[in-house]
C-alpha atoms as a PDB file:
ATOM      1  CA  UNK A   1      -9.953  45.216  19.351  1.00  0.00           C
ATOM      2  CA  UNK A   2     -13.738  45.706  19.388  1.00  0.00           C
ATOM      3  CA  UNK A   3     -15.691  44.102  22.183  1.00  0.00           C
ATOM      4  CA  UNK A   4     -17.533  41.672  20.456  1.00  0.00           C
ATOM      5  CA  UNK A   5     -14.848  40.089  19.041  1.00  0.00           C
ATOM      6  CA  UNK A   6     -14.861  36.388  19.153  1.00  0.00           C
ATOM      7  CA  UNK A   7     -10.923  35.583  19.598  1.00  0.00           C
ATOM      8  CA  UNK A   8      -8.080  37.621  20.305  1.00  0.00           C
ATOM      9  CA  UNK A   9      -4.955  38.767  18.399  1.00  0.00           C
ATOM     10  CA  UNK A  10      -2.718  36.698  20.803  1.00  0.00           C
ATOM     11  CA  UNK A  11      -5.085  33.345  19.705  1.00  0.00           C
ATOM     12  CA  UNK A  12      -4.534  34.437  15.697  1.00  0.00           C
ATOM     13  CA  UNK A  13      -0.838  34.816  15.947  1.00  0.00           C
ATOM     14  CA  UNK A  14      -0.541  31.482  18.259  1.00  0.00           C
ATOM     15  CA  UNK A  15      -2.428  29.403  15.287  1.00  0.00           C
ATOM     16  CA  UNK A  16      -0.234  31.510  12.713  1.00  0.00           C
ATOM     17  CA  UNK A  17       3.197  30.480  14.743  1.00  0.00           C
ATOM     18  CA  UNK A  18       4.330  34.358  14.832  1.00  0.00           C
ATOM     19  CA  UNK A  19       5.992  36.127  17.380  1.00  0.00           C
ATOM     20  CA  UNK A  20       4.118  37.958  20.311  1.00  0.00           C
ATOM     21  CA  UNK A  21       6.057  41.345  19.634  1.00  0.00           C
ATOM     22  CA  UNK A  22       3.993  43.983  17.518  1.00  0.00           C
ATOM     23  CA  UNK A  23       3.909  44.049  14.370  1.00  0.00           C
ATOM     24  CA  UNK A  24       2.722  46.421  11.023  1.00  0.00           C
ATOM     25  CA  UNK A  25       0.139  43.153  10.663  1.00  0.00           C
ATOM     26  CA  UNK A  26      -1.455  43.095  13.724  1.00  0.00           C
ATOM     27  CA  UNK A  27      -3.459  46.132  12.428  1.00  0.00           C
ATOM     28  CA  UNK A  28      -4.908  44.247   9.299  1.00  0.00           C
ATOM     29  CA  UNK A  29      -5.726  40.798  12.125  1.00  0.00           C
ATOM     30  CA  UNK A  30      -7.405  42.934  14.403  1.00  0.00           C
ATOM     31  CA  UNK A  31      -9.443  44.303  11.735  1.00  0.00           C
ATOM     32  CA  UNK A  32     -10.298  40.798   9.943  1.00  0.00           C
ATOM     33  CA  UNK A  33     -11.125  39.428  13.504  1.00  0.00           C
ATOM     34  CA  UNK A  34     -13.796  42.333  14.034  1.00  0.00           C
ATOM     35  CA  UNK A  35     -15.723  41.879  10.650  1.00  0.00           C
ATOM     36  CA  UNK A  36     -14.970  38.028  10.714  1.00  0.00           C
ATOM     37  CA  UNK A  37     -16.937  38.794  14.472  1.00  0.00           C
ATOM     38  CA  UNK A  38     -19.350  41.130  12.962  1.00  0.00           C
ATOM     39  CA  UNK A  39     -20.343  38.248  10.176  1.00  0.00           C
ATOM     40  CA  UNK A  40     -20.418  34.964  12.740  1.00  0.00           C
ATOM     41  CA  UNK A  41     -22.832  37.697  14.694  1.00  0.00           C
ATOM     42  CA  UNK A  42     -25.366  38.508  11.733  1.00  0.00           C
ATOM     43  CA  UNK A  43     -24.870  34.617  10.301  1.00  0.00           C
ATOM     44  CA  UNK A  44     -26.411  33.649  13.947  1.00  0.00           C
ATOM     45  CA  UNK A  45     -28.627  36.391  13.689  1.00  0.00           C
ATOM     46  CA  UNK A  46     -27.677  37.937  17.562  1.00  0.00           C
ATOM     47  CA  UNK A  47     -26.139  41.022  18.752  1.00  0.00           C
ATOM     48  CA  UNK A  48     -23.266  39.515  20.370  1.00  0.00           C
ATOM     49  CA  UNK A  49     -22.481  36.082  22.015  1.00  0.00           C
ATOM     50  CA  UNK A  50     -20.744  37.897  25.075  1.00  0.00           C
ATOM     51  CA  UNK A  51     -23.210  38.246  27.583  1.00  0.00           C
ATOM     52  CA  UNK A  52     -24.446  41.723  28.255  1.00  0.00           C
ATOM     53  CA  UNK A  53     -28.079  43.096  29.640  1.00  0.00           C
ATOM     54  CA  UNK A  54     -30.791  44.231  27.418  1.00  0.00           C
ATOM     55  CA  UNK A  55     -33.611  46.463  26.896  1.00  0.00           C
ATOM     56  CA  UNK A  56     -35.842  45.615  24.047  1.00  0.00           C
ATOM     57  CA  UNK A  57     -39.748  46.309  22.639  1.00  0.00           C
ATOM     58  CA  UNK A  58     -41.379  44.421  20.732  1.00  0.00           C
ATOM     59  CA  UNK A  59     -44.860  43.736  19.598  1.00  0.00           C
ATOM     60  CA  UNK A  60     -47.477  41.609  21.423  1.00  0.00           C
ATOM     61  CA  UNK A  61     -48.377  39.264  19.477  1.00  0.00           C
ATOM     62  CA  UNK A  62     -51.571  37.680  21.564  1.00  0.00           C
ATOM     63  CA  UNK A  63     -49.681  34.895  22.160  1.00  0.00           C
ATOM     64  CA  UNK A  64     -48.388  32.953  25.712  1.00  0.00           C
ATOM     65  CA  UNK A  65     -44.284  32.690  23.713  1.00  0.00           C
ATOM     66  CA  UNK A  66     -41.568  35.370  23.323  1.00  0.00           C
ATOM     67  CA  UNK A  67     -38.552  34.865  21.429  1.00  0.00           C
ATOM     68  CA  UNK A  68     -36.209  37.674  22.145  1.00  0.00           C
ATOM     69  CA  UNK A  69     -33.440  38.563  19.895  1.00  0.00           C
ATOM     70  CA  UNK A  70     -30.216  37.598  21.985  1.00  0.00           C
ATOM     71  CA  UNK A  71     -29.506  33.949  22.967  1.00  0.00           C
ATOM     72  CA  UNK A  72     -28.969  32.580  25.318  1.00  0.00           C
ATOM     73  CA  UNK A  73     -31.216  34.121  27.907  1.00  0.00           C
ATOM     74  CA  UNK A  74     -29.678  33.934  30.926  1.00  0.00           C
ATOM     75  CA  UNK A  75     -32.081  35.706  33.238  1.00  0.00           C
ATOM     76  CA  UNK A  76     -34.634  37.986  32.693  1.00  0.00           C
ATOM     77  CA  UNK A  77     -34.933  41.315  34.812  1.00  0.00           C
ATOM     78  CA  UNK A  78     -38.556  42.618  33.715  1.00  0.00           C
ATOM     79  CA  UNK A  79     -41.282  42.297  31.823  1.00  0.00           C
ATOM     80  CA  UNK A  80     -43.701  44.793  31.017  1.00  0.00           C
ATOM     81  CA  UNK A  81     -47.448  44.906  29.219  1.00  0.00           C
ATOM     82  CA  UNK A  82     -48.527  47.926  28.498  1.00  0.00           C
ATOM     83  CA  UNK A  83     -50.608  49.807  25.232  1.00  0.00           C
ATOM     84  CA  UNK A  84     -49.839  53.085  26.995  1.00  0.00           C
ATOM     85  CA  UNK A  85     -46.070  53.032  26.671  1.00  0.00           C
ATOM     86  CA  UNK A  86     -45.585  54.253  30.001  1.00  0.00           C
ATOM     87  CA  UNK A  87     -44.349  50.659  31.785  1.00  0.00           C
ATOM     88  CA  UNK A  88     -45.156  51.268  35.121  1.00  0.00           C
ATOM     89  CA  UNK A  89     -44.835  49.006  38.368  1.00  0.00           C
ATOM     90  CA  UNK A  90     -48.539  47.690  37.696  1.00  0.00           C
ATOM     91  CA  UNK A  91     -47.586  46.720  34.230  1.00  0.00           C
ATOM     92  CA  UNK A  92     -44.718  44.574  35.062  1.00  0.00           C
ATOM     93  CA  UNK A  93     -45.685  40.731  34.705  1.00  0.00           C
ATOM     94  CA  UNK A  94     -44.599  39.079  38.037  1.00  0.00           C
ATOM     95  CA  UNK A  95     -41.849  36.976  37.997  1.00  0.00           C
ATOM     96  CA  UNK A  96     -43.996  33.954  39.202  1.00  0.00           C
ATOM     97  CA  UNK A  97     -46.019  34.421  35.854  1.00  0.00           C
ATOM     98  CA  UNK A  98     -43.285  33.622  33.250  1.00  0.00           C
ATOM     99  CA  UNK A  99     -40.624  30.969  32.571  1.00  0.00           C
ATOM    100  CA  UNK A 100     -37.459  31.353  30.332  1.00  0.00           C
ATOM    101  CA  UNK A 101     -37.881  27.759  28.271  1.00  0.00           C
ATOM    102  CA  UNK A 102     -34.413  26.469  27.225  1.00  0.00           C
ATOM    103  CA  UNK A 103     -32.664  29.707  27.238  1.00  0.00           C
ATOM    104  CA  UNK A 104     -34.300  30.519  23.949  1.00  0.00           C
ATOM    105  CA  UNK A 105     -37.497  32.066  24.999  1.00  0.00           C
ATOM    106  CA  UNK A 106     -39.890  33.375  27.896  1.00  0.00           C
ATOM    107  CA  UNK A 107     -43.513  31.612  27.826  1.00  0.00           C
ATOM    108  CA  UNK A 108     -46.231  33.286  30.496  1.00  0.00           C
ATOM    109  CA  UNK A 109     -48.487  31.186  32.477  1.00  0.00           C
ATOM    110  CA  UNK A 110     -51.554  32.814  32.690  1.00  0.00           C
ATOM    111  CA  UNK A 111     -51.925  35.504  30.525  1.00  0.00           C
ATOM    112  CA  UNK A 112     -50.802  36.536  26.944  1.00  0.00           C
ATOM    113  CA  UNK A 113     -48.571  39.257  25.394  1.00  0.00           C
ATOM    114  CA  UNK A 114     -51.562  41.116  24.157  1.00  0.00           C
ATOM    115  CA  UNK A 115     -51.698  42.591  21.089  1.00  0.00           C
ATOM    116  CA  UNK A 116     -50.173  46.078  20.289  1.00  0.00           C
ATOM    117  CA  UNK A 117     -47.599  47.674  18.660  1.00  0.00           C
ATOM    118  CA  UNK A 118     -44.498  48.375  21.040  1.00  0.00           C
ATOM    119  CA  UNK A 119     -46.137  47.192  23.987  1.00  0.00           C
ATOM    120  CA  UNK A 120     -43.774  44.414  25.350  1.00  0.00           C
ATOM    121  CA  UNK A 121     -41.015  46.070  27.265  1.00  0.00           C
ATOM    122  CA  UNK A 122     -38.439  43.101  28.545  1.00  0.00           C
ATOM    123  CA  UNK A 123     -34.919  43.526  30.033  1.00  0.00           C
ATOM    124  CA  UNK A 124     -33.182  40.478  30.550  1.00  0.00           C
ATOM    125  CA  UNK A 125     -29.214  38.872  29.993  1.00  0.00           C
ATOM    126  CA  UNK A 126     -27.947  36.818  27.456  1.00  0.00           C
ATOM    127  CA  UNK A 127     -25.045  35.943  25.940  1.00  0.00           C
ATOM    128  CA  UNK A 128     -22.281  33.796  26.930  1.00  0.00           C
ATOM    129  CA  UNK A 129     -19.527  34.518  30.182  1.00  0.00           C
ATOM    130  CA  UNK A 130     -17.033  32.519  27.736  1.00  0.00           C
ATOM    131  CA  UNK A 131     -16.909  32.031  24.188  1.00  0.00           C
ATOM    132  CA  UNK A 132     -17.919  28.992  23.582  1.00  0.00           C
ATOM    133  CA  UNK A 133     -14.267  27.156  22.717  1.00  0.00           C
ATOM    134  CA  UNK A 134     -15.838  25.972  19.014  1.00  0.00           C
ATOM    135  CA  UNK A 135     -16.828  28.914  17.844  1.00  0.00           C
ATOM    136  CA  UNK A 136     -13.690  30.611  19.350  1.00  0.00           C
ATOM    137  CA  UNK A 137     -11.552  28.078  17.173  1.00  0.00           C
ATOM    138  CA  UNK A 138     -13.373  29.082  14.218  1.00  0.00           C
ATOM    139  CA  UNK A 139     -13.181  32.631  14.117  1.00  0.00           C
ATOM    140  CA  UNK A 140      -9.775  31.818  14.392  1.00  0.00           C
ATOM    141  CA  UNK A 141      -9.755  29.284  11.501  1.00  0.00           C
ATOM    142  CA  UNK A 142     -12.063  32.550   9.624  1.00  0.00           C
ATOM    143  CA  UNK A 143      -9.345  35.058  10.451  1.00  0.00           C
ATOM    144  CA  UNK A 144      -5.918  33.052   9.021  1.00  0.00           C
ATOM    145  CA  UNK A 145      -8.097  31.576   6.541  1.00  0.00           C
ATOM    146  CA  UNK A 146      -8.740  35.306   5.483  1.00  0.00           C
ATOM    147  CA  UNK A 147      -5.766  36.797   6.097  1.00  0.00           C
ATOM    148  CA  UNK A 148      -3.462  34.031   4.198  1.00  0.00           C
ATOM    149  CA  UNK A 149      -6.023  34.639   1.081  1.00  0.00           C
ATOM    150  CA  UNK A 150      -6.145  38.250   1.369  1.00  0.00           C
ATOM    151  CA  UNK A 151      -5.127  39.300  -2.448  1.00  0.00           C
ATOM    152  CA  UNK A 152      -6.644  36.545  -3.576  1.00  0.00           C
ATOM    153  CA  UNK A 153      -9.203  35.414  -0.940  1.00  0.00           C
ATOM    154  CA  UNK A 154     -10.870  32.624  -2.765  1.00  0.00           C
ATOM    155  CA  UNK A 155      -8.556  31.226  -4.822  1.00  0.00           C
ATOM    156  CA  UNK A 156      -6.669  28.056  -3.927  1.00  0.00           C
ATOM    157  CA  UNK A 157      -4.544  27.627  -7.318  1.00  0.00           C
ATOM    158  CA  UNK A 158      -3.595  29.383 -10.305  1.00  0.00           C
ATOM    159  CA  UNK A 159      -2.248  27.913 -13.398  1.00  0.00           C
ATOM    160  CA  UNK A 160       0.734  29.553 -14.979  1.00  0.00           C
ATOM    161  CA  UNK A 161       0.711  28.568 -18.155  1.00  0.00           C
ATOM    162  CA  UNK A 162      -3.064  29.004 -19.467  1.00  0.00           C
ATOM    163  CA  UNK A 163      -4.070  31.560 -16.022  1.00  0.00           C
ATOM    164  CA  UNK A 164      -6.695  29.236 -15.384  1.00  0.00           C
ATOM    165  CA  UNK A 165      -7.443  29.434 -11.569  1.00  0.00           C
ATOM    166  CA  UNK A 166      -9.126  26.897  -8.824  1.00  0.00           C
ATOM    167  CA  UNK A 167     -11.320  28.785  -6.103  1.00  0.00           C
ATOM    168  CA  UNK A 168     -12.230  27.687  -2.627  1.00  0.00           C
ATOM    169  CA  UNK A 169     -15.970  27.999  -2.020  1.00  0.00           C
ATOM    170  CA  UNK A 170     -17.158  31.857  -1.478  1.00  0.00           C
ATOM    171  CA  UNK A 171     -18.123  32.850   2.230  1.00  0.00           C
ATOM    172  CA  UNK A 172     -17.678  30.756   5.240  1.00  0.00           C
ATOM    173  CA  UNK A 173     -16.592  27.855   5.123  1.00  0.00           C
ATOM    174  CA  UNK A 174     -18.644  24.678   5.253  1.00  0.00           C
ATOM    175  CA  UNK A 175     -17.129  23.892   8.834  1.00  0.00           C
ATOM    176  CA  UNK A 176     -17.767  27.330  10.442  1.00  0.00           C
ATOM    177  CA  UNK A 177     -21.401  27.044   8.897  1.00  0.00           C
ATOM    178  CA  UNK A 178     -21.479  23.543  11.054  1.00  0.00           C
ATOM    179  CA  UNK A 179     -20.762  24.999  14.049  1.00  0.00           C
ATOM    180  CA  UNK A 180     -22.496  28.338  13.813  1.00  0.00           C
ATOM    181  CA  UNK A 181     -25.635  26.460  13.060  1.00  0.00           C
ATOM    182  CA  UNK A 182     -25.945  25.712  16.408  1.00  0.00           C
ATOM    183  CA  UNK A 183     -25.537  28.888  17.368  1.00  0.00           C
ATOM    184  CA  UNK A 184     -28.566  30.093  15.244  1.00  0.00           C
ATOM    185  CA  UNK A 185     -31.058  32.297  16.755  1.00  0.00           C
ATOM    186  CA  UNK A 186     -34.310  29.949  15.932  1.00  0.00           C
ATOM    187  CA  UNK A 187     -37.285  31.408  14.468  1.00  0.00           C
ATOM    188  CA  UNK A 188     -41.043  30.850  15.476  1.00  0.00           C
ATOM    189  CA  UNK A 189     -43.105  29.235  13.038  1.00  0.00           C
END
């Protein structure tokens, strides 16, 4: 099992009714419930949802807002200025000058990140200590859903007599787009 992964093999098999002992399919569910992981994470455009630290660079953009790329920030270790690239103690903004604004950005209070390319150095935390319990429920939803449809993933029906077939809409499903919308990393306008 892969770190990021959103639910366990123990959760699958639960929702599936099968028995705990190991099995020649536990290889294939532990490998849907990584890329079903790996697509909830692009989809929401984040790394991961389990927290974890970061170092990132990004670009000042002469503005007072930064939106980072991992959600929800949950505390922010430094923050650095500097055209030089060399991030130094008198580069670091002070703690004092910056505010993380509903865990979805840092805004500074009396300065700007100035304009450069690379110049904004920030480690911070984000993620989530638990997975949240809906998206949990459907990445396990994703994974059966997947592995049940797994020669023929998107079909729901198939006529014997003329081979006409019935298919269930392509991608994620319409609920697991519901939730994950929440989950969305937003995007300055």
């Amino acid at each position: 099992m892969a770190n990021s992964d959103l639910c366990s093999l123990d959760e699958v098999k639960d929702y599936m009714g099968m028995e705990d002992s190991k099995s020649v399919v536990d290889d294939v569910l532990e490998d849907i419930i990584t890329g079903v992981s790996d697509i909830f994470h692009t989809y929401c455009g984040v790394e991961q949802f389990k927290q974890q630290t970061y170092t990132e660079y990004y670009d000042g953009c002469g503005q007072k807002l930064l939106f980072v790329y991992n959600t929800p920030i949950i505390s922010v270790t430094e923050i650095n200025i500097d055209s030089d690239w060399e991030f130094g103690v008198d580069t670091t903004v002070g703690s004092d000058e910056y505010k993380i604004v509903n865990n979805l950005y840092i805004v500074l209070k009396n300065t700007v990140f100035s304009l450069g390319d690379q110049n904004v150095k920030i480690e911070y935390s984000a993620g989530y200590a638990t997975i949240p319990r809906d998206i949990n429920l459907v990445a396990v939803e994703e994974v059966v859903r997947r592995h049940r449809r797994k020669k023929d993933f998107d079909i729901s029906s198939r006529s014997l007599g003329n081979g006409q077939a019935t298919f269930f809409e392509k991608g994620l499903l319409i609920s697991t787009k519901n939730v994950l919308n929440s989950y969305k990393k937003p995007v300055a306008i």
